[in-house]
C-alpha atoms as a PDB file:
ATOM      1  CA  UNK A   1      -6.966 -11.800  -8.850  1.00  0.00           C
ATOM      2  CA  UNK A   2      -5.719 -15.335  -9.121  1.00  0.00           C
ATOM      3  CA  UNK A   3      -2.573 -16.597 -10.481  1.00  0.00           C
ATOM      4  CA  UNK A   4      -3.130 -16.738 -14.326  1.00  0.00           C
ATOM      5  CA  UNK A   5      -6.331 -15.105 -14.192  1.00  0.00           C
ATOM      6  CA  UNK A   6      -6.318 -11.322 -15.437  1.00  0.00           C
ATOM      7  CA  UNK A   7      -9.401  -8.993 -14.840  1.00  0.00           C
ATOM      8  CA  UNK A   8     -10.579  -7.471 -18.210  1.00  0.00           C
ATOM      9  CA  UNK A   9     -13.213  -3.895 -18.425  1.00  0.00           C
ATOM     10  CA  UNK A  10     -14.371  -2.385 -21.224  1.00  0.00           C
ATOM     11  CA  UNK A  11     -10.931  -0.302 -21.607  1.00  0.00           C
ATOM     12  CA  UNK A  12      -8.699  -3.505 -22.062  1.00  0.00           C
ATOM     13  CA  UNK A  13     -12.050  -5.624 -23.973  1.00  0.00           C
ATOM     14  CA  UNK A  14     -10.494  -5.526 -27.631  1.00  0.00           C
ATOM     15  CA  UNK A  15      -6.759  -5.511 -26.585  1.00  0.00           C
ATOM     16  CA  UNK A  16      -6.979  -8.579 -24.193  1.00  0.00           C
ATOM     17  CA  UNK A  17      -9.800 -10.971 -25.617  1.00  0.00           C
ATOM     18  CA  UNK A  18     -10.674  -9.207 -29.527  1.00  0.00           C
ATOM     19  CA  UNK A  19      -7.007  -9.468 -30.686  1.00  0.00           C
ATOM     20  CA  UNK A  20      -5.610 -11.939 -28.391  1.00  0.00           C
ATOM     21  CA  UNK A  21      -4.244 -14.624 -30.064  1.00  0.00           C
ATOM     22  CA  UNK A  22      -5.238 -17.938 -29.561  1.00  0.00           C
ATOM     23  CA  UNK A  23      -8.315 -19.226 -27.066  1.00  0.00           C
ATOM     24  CA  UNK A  24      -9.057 -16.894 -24.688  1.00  0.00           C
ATOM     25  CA  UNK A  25     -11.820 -17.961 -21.870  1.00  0.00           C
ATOM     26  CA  UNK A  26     -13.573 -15.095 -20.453  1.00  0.00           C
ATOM     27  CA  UNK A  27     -15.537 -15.520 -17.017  1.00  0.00           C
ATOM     28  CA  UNK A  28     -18.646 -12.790 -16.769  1.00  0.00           C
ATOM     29  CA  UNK A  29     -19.495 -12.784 -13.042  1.00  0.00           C
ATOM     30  CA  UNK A  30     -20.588 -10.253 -10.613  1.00  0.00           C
ATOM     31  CA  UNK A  31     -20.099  -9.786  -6.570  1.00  0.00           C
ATOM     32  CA  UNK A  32     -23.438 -11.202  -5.535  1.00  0.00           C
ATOM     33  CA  UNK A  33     -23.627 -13.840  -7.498  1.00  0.00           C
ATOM     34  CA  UNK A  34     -23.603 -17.223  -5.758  1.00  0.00           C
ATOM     35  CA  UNK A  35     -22.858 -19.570  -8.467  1.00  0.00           C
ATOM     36  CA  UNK A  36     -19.952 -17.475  -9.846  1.00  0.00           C
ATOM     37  CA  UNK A  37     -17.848 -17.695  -6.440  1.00  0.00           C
ATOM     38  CA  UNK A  38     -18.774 -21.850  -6.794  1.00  0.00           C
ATOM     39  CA  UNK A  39     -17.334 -21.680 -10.420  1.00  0.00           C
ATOM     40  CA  UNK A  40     -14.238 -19.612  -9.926  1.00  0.00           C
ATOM     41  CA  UNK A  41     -11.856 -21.888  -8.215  1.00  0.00           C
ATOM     42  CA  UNK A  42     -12.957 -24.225 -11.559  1.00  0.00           C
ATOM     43  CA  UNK A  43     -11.519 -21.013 -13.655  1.00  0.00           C
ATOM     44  CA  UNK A  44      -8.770 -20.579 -11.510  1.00  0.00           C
ATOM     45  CA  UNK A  45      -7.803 -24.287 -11.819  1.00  0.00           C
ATOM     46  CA  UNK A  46      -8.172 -24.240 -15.425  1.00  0.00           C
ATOM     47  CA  UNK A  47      -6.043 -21.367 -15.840  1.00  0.00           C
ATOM     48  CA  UNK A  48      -3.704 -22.962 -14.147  1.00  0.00           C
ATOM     49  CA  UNK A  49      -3.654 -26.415 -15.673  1.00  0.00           C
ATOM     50  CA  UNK A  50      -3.822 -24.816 -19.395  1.00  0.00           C
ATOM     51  CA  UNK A  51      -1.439 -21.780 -18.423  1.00  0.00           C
ATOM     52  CA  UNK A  52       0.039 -21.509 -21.858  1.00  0.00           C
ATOM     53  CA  UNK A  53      -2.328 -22.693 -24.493  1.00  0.00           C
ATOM     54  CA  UNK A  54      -5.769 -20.541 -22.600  1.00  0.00           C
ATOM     55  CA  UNK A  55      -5.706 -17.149 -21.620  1.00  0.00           C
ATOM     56  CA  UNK A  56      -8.288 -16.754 -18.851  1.00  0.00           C
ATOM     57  CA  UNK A  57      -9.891 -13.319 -17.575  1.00  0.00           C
ATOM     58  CA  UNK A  58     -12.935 -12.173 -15.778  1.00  0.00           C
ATOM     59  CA  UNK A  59     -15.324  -9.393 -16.426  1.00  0.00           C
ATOM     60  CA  UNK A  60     -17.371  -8.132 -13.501  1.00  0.00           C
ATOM     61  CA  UNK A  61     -20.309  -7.516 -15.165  1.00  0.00           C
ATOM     62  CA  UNK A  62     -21.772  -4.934 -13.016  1.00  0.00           C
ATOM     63  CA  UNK A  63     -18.547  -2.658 -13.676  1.00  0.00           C
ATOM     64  CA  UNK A  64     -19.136  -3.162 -17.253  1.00  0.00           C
ATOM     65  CA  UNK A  65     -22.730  -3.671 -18.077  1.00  0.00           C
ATOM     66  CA  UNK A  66     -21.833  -2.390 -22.084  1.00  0.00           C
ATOM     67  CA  UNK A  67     -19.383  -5.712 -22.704  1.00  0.00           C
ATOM     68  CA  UNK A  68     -22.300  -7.531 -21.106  1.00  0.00           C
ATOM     69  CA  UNK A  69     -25.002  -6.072 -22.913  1.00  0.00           C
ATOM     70  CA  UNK A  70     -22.800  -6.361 -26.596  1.00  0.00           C
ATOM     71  CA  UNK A  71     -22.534 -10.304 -25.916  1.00  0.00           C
ATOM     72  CA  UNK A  72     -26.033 -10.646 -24.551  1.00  0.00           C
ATOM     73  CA  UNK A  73     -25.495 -12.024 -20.922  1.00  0.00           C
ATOM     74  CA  UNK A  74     -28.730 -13.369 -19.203  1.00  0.00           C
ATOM     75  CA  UNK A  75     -27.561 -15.440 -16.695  1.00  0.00           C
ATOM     76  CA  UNK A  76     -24.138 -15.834 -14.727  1.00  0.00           C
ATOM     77  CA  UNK A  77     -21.762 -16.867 -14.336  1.00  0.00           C
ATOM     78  CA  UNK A  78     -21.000 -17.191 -18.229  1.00  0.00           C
ATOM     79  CA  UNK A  79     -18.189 -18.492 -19.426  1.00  0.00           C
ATOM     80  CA  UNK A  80     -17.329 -18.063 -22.755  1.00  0.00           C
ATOM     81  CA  UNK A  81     -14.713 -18.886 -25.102  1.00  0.00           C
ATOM     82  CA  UNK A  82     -13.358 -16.125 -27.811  1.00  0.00           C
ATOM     83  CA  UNK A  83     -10.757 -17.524 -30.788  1.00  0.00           C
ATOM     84  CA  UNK A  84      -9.451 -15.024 -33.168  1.00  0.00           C
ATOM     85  CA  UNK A  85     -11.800 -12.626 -31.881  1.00  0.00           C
ATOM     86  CA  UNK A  86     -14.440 -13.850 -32.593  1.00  0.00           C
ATOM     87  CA  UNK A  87     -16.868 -15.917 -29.923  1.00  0.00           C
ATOM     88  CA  UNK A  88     -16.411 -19.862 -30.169  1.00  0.00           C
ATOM     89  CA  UNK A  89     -18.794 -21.334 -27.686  1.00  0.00           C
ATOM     90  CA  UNK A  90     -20.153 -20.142 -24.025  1.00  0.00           C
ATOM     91  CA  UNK A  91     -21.392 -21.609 -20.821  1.00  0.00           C
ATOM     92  CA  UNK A  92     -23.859 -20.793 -18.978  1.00  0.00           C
ATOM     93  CA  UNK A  93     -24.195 -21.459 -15.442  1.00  0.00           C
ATOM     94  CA  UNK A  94     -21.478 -22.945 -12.813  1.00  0.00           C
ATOM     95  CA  UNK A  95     -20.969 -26.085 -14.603  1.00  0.00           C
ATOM     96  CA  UNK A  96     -18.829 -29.029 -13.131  1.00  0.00           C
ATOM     97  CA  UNK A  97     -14.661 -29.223 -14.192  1.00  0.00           C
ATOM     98  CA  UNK A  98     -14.703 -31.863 -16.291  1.00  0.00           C
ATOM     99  CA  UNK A  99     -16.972 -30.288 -18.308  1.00  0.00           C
ATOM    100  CA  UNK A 100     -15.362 -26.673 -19.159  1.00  0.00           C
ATOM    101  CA  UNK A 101     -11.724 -28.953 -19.056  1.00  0.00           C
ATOM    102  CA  UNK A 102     -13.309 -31.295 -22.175  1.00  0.00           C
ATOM    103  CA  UNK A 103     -14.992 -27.995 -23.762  1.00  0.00           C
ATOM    104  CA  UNK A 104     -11.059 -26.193 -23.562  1.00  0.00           C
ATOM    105  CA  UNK A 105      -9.181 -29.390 -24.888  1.00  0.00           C
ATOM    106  CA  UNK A 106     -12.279 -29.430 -27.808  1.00  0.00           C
ATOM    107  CA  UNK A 107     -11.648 -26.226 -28.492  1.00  0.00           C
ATOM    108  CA  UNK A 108      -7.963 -25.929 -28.509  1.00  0.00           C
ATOM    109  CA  UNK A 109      -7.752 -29.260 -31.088  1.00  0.00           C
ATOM    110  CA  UNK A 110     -10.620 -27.396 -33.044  1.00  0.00           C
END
């Protein structure tokens, strides 16, 4: 796993992203998946850049298919963003840098 970027299951779901405090950004991605290896150096970046103010974490979605199935995941990668423990907003798709660094910043002055 990348520096900043922790790797959440269904064990550690409610203690790392439910009743994490602050904005937590949660990457659902799986092994196959194209797309999701394009995006993650973005997520890795990001964690990086807003190491601090955004915890970051990825669930592998084929290792835990009942997170993905709670939050309804169609389509990956998905990124989406949890405050208070409760979801904010989500991604869908490997979307360009700019655009998940303007939806953080949004977020975090929300």
């Amino acid at each position: 796993m990348a520096e900043g970027v922790m790797d959440v299951t269904t064990a550690t779901w409610e203690q790392e992203v439910l009743n994490a405090p602050g904005l937590v950004m949660i990457d659902f991605w799986a092994v196959w998946c194209g797309p999701c290896r394009m995006v993650a150096p973005t997520v890795e970046e990001l964690a990086k850049e807003f190491a601090g103010k955004v915890k970051v974490a990825k669930l592998n979605t084929d290792e835990n298919p009942d997170i993905a199935s709670r939050y309804k995941i169609m389509g990956i990668p998905t990124l989406m963003f949890f405050k208070g423990g409760q979801k904010v907003d989500q991604v869908v798709g490997a979307v360009p840098k700019p655009q998940l660094k303007a939806k953080l910043e949004a977020l975090l002055n929300a």
